[in-house]
N, C-alpha and C. Protein backbone atom coordinates (compact mmCIF):
# COMPACT_ATOMS: atom_id res chain seq x y z
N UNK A 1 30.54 -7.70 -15.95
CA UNK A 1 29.42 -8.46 -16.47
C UNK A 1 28.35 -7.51 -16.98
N UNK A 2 27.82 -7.54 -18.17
CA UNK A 2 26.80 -7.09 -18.61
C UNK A 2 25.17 -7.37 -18.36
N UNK A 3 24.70 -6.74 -18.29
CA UNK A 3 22.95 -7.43 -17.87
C UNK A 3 22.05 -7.15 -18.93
N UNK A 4 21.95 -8.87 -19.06
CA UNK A 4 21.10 -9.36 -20.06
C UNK A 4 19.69 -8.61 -19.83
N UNK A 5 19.38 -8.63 -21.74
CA UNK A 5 17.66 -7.72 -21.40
C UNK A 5 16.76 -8.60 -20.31
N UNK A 6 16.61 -9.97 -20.26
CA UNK A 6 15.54 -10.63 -19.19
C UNK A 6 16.88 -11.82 -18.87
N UNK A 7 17.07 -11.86 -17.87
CA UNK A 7 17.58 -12.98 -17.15
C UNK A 7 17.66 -14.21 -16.93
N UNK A 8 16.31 -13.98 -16.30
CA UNK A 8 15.61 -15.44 -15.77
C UNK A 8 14.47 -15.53 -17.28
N UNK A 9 14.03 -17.09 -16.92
CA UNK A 9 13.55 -17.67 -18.04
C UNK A 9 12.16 -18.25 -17.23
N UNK A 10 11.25 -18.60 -17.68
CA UNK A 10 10.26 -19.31 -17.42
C UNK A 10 10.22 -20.51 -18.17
N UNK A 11 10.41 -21.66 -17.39
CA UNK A 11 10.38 -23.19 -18.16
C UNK A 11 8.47 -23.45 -18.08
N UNK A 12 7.97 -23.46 -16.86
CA UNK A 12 7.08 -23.64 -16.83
C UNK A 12 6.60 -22.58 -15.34
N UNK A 13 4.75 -22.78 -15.21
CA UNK A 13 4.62 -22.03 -14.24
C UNK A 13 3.00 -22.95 -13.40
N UNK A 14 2.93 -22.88 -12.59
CA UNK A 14 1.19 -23.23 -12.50
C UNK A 14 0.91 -22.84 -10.90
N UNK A 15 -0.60 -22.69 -10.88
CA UNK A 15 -1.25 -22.26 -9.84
C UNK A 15 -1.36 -22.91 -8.18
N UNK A 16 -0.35 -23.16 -7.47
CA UNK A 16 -1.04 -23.56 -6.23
C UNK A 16 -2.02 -23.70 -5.17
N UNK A 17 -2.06 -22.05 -5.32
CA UNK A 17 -3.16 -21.71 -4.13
C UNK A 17 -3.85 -20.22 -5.06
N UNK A 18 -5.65 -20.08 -4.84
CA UNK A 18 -5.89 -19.13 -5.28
C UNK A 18 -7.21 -18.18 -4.56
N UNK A 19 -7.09 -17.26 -4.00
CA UNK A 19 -8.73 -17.05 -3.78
C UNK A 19 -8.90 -15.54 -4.11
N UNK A 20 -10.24 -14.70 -3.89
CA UNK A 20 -10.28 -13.43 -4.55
C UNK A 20 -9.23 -12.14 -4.46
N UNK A 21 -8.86 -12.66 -3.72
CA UNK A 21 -7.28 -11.56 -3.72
C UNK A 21 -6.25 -11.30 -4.36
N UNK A 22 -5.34 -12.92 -4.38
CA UNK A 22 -4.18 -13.23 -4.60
C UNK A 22 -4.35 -14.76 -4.64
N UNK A 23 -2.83 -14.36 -6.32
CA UNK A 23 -2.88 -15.96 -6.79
C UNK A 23 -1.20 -16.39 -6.27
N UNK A 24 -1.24 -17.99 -6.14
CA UNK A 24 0.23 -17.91 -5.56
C UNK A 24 0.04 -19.09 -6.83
N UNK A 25 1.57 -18.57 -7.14
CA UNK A 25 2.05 -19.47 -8.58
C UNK A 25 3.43 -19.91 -8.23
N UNK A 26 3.60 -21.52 -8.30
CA UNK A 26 5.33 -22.11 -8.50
C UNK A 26 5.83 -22.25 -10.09
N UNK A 27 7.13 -21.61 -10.44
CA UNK A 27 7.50 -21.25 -11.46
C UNK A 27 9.03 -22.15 -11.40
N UNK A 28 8.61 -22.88 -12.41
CA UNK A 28 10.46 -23.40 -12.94
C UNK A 28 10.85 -22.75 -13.78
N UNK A 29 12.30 -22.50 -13.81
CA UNK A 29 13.12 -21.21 -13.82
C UNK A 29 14.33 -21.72 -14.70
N UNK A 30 14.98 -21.19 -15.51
CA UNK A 30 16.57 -20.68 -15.41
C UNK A 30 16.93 -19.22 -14.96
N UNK A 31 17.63 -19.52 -14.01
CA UNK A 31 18.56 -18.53 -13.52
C UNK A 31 19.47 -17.37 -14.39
N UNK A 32 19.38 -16.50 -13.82
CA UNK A 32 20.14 -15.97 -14.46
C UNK A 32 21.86 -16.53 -14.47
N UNK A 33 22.23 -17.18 -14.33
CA UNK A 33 23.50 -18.24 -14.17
C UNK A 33 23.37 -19.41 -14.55
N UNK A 34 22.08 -18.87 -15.39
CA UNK A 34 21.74 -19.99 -16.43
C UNK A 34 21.75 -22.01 -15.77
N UNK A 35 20.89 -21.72 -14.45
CA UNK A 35 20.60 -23.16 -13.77
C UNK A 35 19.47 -23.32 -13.75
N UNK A 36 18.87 -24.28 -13.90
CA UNK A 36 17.26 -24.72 -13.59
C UNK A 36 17.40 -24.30 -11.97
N UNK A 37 16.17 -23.55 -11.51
CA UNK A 37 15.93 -23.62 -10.54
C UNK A 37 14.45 -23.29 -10.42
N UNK A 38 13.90 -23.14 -9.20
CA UNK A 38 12.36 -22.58 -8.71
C UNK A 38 11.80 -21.30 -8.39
N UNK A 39 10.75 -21.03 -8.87
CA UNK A 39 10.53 -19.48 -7.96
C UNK A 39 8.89 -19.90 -7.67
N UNK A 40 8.79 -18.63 -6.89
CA UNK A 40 7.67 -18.68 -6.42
C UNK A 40 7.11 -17.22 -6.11
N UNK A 41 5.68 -16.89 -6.71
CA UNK A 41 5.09 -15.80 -6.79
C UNK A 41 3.99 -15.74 -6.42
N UNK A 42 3.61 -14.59 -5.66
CA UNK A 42 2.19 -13.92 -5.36
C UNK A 42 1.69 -13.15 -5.85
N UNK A 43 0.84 -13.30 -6.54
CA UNK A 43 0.25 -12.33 -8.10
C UNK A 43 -0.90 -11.36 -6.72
N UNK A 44 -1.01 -10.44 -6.65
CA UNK A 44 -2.14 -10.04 -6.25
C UNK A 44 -3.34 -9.09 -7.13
N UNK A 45 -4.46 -9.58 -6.95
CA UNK A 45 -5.74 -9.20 -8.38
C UNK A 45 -5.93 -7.70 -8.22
N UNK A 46 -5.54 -6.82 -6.96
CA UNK A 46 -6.01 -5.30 -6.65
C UNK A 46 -4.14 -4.98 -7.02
N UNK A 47 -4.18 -3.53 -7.00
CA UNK A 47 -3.58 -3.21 -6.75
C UNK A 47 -3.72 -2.10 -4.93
N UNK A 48 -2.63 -1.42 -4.64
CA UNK A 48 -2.90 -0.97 -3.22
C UNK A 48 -2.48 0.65 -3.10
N UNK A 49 -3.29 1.09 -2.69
CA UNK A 49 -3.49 2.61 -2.36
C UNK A 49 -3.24 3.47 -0.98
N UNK A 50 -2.60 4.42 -0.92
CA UNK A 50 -2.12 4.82 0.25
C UNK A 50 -2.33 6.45 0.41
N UNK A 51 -2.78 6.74 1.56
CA UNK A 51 -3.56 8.38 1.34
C UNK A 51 -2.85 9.06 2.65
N UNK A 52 -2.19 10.36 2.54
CA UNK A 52 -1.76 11.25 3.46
C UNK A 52 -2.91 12.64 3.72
N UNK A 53 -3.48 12.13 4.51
CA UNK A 53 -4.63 13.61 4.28
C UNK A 53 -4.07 14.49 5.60
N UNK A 54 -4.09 15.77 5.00
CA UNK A 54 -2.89 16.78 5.46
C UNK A 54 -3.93 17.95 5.34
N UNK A 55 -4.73 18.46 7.26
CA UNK A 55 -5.50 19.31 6.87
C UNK A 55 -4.68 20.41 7.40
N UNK A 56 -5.91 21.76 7.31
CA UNK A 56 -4.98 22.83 7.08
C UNK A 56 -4.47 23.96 8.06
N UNK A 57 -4.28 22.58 9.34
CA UNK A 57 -3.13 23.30 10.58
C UNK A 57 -2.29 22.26 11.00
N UNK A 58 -2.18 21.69 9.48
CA UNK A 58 -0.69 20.87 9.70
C UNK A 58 -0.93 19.58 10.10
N UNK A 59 -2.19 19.09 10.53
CA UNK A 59 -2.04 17.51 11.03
C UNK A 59 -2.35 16.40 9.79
N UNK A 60 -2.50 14.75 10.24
CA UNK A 60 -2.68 14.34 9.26
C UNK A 60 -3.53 13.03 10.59
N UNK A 61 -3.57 12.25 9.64
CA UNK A 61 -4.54 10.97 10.61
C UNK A 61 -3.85 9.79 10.05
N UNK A 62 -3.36 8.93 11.35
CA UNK A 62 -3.45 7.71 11.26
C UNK A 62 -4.31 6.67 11.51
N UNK A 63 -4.36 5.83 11.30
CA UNK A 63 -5.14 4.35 11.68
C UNK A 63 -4.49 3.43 12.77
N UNK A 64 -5.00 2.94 13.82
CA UNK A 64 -4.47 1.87 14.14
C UNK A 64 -5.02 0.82 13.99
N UNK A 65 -4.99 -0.84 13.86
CA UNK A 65 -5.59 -1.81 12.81
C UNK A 65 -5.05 -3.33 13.67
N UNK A 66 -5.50 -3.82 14.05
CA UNK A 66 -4.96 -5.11 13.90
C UNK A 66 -4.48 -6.15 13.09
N UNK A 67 -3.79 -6.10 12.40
CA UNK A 67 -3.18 -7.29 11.54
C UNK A 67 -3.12 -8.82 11.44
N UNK A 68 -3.81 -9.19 11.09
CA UNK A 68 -4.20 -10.91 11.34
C UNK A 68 -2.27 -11.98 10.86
N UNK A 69 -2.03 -11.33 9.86
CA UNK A 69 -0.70 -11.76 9.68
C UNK A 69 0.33 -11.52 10.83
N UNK A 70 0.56 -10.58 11.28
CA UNK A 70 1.14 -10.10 12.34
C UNK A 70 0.99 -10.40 13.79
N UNK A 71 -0.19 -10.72 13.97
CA UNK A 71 -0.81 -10.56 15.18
C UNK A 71 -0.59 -9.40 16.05
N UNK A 72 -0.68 -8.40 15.67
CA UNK A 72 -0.48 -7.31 16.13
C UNK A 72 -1.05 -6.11 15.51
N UNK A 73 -0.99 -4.95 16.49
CA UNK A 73 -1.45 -4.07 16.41
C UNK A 73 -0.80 -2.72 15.34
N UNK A 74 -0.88 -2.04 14.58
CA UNK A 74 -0.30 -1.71 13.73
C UNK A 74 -0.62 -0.24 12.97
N UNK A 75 0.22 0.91 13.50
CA UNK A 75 -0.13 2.12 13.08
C UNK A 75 -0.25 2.60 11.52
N UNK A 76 -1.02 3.02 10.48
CA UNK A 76 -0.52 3.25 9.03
C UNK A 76 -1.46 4.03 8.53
N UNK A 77 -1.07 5.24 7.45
CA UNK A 77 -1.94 6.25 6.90
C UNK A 77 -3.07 5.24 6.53
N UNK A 78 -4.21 5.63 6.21
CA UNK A 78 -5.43 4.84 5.41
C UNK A 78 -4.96 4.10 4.28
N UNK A 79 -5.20 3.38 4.03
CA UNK A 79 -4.80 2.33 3.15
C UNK A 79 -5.94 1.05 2.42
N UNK A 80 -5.82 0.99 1.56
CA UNK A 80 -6.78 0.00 1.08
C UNK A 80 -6.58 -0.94 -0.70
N UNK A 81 -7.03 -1.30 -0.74
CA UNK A 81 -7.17 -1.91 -2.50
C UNK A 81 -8.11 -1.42 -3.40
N UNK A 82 -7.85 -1.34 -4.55
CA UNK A 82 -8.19 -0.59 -5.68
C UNK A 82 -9.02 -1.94 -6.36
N UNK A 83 -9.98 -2.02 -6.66
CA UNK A 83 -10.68 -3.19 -7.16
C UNK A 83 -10.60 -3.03 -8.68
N UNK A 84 -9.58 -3.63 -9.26
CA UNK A 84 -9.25 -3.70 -10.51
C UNK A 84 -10.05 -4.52 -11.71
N UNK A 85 -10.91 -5.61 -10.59
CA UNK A 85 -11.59 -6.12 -11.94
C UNK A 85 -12.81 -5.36 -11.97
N UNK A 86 -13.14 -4.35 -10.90
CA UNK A 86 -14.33 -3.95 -11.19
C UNK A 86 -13.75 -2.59 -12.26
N UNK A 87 -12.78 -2.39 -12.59
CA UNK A 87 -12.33 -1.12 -13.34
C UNK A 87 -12.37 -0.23 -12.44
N UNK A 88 -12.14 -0.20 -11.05
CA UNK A 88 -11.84 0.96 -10.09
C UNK A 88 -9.98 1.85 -10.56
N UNK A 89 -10.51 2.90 -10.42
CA UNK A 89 -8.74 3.51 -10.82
C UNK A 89 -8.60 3.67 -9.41
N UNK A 90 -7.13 4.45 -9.38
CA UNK A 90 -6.99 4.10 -7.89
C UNK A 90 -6.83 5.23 -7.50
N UNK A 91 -7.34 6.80 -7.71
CA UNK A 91 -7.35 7.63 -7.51
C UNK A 91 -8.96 7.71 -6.76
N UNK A 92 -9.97 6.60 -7.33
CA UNK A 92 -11.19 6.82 -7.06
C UNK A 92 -11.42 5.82 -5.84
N UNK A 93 -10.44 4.65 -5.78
CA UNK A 93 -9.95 3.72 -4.75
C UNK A 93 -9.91 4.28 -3.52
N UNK A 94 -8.72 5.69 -3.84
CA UNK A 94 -8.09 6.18 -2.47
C UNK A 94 -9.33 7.71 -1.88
N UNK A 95 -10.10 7.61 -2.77
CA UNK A 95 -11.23 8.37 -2.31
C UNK A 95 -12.21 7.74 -1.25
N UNK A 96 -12.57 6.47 -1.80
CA UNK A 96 -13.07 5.18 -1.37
C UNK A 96 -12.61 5.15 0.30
N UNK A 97 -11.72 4.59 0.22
CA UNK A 97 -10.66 4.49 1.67
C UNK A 97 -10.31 5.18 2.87
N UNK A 98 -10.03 6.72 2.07
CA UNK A 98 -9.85 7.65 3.05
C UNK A 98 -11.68 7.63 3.66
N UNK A 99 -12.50 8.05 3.39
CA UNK A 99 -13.74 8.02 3.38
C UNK A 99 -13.97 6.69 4.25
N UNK A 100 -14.29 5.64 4.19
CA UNK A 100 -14.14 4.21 4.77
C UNK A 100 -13.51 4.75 6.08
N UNK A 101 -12.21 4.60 5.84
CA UNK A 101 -11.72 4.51 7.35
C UNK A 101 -11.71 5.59 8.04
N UNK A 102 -11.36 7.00 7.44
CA UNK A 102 -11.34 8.42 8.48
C UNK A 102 -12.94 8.75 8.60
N UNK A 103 -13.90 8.67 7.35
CA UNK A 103 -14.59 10.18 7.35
C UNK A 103 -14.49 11.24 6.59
N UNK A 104 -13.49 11.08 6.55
CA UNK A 104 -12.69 12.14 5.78
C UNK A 104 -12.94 12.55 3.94
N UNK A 105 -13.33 13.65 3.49
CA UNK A 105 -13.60 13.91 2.07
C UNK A 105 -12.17 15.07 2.18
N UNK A 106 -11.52 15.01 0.48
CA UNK A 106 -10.50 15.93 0.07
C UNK A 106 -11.20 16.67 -1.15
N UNK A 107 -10.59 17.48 -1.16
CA UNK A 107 -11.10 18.44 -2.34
C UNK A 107 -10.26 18.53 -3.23
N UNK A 108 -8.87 18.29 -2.61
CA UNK A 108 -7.31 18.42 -3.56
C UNK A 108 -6.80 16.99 -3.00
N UNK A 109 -6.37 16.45 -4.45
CA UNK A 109 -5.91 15.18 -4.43
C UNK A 109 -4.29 15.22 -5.02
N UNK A 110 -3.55 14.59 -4.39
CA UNK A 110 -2.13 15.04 -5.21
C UNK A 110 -1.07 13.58 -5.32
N UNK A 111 -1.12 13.17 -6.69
CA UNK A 111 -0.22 11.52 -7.04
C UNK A 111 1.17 12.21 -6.32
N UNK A 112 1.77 10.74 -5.58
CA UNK A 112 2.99 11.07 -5.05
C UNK A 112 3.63 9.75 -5.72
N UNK A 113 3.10 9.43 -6.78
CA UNK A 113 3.40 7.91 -7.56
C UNK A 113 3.30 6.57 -7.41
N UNK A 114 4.17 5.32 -7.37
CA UNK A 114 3.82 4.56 -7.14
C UNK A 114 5.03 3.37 -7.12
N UNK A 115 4.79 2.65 -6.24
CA UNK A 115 5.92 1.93 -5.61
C UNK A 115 5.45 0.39 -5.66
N UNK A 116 6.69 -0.57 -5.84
CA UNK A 116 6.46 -2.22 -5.75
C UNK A 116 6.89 -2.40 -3.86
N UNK A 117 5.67 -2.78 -3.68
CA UNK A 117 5.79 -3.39 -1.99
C UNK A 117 6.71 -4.35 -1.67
N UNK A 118 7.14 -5.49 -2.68
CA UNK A 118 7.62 -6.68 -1.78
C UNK A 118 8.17 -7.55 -3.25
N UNK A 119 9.06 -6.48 -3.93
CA UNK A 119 9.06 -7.07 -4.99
C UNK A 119 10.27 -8.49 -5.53
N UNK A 120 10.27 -9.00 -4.65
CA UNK A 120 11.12 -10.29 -4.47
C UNK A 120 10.35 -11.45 -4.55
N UNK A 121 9.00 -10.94 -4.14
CA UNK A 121 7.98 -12.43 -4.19
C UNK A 121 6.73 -11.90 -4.69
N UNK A 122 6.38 -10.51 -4.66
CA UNK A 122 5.33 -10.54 -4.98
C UNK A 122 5.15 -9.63 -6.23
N UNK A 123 4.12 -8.91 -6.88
CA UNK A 123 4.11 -8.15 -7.92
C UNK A 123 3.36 -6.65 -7.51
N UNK A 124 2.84 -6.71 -5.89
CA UNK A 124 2.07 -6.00 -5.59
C UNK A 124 2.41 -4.65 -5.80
N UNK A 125 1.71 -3.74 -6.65
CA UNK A 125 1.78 -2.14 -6.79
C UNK A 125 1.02 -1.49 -6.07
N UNK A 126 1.55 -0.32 -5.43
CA UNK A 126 1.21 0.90 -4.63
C UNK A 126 1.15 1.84 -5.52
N UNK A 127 -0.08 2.79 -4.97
CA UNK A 127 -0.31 4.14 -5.53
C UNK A 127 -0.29 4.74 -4.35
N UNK A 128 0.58 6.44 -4.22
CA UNK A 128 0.51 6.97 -2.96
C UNK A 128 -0.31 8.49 -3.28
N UNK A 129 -1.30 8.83 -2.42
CA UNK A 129 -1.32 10.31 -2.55
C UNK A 129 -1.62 11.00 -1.54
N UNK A 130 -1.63 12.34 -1.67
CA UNK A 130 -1.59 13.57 -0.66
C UNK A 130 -3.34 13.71 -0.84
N UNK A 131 -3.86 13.98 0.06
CA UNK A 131 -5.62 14.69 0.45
C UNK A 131 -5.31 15.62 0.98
N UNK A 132 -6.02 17.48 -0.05
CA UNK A 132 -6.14 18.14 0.84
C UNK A 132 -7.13 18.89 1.15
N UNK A 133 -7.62 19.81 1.83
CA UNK A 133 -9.21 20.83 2.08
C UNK A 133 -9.70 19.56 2.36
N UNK A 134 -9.37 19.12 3.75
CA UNK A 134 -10.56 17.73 4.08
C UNK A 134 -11.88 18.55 4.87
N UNK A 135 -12.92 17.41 5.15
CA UNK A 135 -14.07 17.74 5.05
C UNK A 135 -14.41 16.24 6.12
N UNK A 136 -14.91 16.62 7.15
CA UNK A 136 -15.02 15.39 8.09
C UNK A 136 -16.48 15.08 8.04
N UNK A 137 -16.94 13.54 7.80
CA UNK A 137 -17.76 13.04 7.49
C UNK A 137 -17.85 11.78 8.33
N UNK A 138 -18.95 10.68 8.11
CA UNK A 138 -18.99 9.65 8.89
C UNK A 138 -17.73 8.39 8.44
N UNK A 139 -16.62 7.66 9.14
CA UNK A 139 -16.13 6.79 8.99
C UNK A 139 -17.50 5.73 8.40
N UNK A 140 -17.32 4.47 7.77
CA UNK A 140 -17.67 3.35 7.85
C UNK A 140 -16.46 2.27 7.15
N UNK A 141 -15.88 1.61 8.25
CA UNK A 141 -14.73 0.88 7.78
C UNK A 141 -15.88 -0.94 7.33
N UNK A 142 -14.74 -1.40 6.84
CA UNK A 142 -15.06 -2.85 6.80
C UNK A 142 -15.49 -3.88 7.75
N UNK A 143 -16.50 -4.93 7.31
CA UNK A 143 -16.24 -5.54 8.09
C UNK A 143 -15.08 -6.28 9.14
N UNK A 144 -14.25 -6.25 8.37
CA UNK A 144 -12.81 -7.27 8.76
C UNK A 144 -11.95 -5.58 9.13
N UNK A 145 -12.22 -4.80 9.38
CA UNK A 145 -11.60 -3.65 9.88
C UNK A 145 -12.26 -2.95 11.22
N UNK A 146 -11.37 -3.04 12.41
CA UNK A 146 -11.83 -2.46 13.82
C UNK A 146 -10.55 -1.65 14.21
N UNK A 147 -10.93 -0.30 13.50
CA UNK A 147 -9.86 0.75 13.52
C UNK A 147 -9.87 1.81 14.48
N UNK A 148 -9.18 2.23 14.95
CA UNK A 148 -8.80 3.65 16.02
C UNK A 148 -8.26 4.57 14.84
N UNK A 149 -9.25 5.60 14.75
CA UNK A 149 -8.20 6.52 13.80
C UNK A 149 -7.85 8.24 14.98
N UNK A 150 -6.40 8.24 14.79
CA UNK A 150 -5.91 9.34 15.30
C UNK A 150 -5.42 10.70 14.84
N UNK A 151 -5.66 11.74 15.03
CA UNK A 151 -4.95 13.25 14.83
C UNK A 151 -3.98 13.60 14.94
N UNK A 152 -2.75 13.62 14.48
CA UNK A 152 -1.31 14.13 14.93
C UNK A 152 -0.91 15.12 14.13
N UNK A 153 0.01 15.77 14.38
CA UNK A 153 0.41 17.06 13.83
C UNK A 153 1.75 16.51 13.24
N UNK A 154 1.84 17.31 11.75
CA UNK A 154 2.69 16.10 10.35
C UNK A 154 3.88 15.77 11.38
N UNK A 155 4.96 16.70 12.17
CA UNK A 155 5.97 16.32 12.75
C UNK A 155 6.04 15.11 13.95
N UNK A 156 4.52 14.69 14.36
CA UNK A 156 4.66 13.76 15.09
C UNK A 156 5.00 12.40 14.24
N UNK A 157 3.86 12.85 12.83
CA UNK A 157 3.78 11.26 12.14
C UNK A 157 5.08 11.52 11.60
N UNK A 158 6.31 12.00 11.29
CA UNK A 158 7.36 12.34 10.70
C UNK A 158 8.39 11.32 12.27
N UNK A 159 8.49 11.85 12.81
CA UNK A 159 8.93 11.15 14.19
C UNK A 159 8.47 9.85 14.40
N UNK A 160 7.22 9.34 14.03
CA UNK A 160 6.66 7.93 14.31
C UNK A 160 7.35 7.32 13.42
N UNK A 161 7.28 7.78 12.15
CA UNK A 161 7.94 6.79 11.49
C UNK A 161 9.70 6.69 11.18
N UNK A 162 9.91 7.90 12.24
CA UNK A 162 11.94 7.90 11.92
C UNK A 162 12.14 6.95 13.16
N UNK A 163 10.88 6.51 14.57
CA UNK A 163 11.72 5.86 15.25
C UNK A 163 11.24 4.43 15.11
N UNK A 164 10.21 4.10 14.40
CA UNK A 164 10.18 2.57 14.39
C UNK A 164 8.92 2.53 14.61
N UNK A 165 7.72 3.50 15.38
CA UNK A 165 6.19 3.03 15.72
C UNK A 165 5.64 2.92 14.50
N UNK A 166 5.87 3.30 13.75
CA UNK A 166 4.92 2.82 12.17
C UNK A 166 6.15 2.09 11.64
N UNK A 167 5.78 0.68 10.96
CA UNK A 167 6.47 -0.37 9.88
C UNK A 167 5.85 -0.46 9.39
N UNK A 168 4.83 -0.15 8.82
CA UNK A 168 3.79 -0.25 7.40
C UNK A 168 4.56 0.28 6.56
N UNK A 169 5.37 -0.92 5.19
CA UNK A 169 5.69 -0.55 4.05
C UNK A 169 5.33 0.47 3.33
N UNK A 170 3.71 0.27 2.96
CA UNK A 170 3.48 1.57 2.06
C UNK A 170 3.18 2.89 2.71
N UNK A 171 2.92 2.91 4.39
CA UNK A 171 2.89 3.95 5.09
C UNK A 171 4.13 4.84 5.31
N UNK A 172 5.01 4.16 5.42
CA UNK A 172 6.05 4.81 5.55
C UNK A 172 6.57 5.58 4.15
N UNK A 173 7.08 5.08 3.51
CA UNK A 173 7.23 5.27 1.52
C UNK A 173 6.10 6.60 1.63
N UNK A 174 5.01 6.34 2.03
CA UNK A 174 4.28 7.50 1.54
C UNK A 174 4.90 8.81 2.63
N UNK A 175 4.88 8.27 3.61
CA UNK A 175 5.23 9.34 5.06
C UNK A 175 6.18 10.12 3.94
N UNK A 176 7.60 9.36 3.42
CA UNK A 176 8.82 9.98 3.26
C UNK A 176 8.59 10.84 1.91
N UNK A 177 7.81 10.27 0.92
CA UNK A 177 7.13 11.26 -0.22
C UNK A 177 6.54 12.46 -0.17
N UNK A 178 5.99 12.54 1.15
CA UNK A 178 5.05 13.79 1.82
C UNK A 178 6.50 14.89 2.47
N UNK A 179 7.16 14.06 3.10
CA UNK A 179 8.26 14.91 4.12
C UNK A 179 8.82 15.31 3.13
N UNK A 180 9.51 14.81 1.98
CA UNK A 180 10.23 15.36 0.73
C UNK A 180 9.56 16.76 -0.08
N UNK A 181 8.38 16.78 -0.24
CA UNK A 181 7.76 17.84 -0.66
C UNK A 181 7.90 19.26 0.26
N UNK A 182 7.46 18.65 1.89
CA UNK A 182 7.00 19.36 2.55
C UNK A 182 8.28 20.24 3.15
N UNK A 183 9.80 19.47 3.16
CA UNK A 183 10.78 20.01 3.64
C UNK A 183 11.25 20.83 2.49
């Protein structure tokens, strides 16, 4: 079988649910098997940013976070959203963030690219990068953020995330972008 340039078709599409974040849209469809069927999408308005700051005797910092989706508690490099309608890039995002949640200022910033989170339902894009020559400053996280941030040395967070204590999608993706360079 050959694969057609676009597949699926859009018959129609419209808005269900919407608020400043993310839009959720139901979409009637042909299939690529050419059947009417349904989809359903989560447009999100930011895109999402992910920061490895790697100072210079080898450690790096995690977050721990509570997750309202989850209900649980949840280890992951700094992480945040890139405010796209304000024209934030996301290099200036992940400056934003690291800063916010560690404290933390870099002097060397390094793209490790950029990845689709959940791309079966949603459209959400990741940007990942390396911070380095950090510079410790005052945290001020979010309101809706009551974070523990921790010190580990890269082979611990390398181990956290080969045995399962970090499941943060874009934490991990970034973990393995960093270990790839670094090995």
């Amino acid at each position: 079988m050959e694969l057609q340039d676009k597949p699926w078709k859009t018959l129609s599409k419209n808005t269900v649910y919407e608020n400043p974040w993310i839009r959720i849209e139901h979409h009637e469809v042909i299939n690529p098997n050419q059947k009417e069927g349904i989809y359903g999408l989560v447009h999100f308005k930011n895109v999402a940013v992910s920061i490895f700051p790697l100072d210079e005797e080898g450690n790096t910092y995690l977050v721990e976070q509570h997750r309202y989706t989850l209900d649980a508690y949840s280890w992951e490099l700094p992480e945040g959203g890139c405010l796209i309608e304000n024209k934030e890039n996301p290099l200036e995002a992940a400056k934003r963030e690291l800063e916010e949640e560690t404290g933390l200022h870099a002097k060397e910033w390094i793209s490790l690219g950029t990845c689709y989170l959940s791309n079966s339902v949603t459209d959400e894009k990741a940007y990942m990068f390396l911070a380095k020559d950090l510079q410790q400053g005052i945290a001020s996280p979010e309101e809706t953020e009551s974070l523990l941030v921790r010190k580990l040395p890269i082979q611990e967070v390398f181990n956290m995330a080969e045995n399962g204590e970090i499941q943060d999608a874009l934490s991990l993706l970034t973990i393995l972008k960093v270990k790839s360079i670094i090995s």
